[in-house]
C-alpha atoms as a PDB file:
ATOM      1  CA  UNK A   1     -95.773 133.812 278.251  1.00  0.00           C
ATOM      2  CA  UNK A   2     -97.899 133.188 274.934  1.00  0.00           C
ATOM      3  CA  UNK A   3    -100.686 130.838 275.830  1.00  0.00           C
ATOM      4  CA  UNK A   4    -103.632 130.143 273.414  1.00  0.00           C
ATOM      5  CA  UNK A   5    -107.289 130.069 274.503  1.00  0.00           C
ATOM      6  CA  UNK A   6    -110.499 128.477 272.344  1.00  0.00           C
ATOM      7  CA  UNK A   7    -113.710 130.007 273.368  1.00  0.00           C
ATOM      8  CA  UNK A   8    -117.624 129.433 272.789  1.00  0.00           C
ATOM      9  CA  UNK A   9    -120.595 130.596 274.104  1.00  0.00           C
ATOM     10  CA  UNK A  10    -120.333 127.989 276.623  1.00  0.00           C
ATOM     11  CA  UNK A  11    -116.979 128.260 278.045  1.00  0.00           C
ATOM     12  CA  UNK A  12    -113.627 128.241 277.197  1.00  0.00           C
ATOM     13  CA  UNK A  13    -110.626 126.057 277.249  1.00  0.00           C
ATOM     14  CA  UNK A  14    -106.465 126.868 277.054  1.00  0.00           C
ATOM     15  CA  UNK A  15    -104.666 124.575 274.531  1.00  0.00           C
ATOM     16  CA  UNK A  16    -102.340 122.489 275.415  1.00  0.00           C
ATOM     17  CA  UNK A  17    -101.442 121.027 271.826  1.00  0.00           C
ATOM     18  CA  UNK A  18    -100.760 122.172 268.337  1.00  0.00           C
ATOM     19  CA  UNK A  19    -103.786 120.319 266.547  1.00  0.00           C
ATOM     20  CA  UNK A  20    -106.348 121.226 269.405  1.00  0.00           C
ATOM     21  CA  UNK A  21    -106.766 124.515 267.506  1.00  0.00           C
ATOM     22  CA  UNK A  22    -108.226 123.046 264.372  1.00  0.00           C
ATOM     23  CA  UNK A  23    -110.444 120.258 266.157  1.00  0.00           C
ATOM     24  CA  UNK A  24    -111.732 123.485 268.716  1.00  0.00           C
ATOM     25  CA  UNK A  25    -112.310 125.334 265.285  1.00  0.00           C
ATOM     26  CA  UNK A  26    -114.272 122.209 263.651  1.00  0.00           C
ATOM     27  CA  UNK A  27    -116.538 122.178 267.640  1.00  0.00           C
ATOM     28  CA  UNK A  28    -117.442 126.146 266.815  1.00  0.00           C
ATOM     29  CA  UNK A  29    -115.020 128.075 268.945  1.00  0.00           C
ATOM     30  CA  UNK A  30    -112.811 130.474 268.119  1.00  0.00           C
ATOM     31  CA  UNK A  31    -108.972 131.344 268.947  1.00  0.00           C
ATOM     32  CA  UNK A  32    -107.577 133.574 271.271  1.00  0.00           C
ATOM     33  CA  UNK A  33    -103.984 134.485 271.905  1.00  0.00           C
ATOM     34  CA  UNK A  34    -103.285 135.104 275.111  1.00  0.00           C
ATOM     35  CA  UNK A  35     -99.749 136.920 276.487  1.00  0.00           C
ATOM     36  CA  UNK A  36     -99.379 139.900 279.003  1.00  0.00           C
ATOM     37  CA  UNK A  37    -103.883 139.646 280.018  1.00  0.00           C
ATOM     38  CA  UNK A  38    -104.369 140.666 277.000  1.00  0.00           C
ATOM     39  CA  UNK A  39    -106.657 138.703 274.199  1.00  0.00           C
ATOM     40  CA  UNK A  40    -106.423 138.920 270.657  1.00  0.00           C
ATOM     41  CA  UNK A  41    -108.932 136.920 268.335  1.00  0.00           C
ATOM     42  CA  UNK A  42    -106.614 135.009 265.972  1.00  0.00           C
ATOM     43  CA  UNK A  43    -109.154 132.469 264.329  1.00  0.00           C
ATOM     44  CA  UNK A  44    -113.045 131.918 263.835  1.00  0.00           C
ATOM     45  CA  UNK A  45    -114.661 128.671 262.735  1.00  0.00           C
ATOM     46  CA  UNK A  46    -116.243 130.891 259.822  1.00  0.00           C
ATOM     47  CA  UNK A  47    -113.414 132.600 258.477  1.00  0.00           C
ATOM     48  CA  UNK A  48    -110.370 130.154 259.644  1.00  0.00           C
ATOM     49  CA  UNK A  49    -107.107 131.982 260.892  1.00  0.00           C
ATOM     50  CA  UNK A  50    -107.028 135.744 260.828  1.00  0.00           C
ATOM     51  CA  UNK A  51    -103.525 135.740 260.777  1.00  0.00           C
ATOM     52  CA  UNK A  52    -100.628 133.623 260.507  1.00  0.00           C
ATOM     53  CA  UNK A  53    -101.301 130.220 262.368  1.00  0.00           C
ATOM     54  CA  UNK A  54     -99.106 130.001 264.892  1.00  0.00           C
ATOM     55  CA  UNK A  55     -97.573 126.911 265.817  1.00  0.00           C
ATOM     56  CA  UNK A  56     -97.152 125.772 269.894  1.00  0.00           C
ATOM     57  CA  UNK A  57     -92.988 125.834 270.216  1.00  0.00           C
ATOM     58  CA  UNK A  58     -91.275 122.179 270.243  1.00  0.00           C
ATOM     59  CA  UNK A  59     -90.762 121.251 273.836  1.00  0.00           C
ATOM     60  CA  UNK A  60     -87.290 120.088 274.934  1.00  0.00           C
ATOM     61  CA  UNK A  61     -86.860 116.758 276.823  1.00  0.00           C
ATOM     62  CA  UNK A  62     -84.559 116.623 279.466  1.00  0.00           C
ATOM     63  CA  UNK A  63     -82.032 114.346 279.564  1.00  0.00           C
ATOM     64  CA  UNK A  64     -82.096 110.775 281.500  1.00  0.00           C
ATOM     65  CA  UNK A  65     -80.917 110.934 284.884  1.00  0.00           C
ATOM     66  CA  UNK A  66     -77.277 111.819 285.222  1.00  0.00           C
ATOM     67  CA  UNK A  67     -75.181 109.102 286.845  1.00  0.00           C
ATOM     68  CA  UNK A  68     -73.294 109.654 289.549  1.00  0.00           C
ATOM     69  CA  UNK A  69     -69.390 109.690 290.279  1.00  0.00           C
ATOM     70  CA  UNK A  70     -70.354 107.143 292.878  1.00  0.00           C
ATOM     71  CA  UNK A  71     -71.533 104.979 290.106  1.00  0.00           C
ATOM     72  CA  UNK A  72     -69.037 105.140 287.928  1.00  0.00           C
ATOM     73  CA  UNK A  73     -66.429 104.915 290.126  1.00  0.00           C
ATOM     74  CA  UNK A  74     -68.184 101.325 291.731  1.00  0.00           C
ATOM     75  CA  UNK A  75     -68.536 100.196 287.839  1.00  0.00           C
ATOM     76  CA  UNK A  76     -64.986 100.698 287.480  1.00  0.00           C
ATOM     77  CA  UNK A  77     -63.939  98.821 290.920  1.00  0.00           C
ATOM     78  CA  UNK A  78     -66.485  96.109 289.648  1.00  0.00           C
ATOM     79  CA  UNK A  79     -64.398  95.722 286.550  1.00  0.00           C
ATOM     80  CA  UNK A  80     -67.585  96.294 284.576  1.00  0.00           C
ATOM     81  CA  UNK A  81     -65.792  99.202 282.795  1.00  0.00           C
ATOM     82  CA  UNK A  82     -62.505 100.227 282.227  1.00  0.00           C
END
């Protein structure tokens, strides 16, 4: 799993949002990709992103609760659907 890390002299943080890279860049850290323990240095607040910025993947949403045959079936009985 690719995970992305912004670092300073202080500490670090993983990034949990697209635009956190750019606001972490503006506070002085830098950009780390992180995937298998390894770290690669993708951006620097000095010289912006050393490669391709990469862009967090679009999370799915699950779907609402799925109703039940139970539920249907007492609609149905209720007359509240045919």
């Amino acid at each position: 799993m690719i995970s992305y890390i912004a670092k300073w002299e202080d500490g670090s943080v993983y990034l949990a949002r697209d635009e956190q890279m750019e606001q972490y860049l503006d506070k002085g850290a830098s950009i780390y990709r992180a995937e298998d323990e390894v770290e690669t240095l993708i951006a620097t607040p000095e010289q912006g992103f050393l490669v391709d910025r990469p862009t967090f993947p679009t999370a799915e949403s699950s779907q609402g609760p799925v109703e039940s045959e139970y539920a249907i079936a007492g609609r149905i009985l209720l007359g509240l659907e045919d």
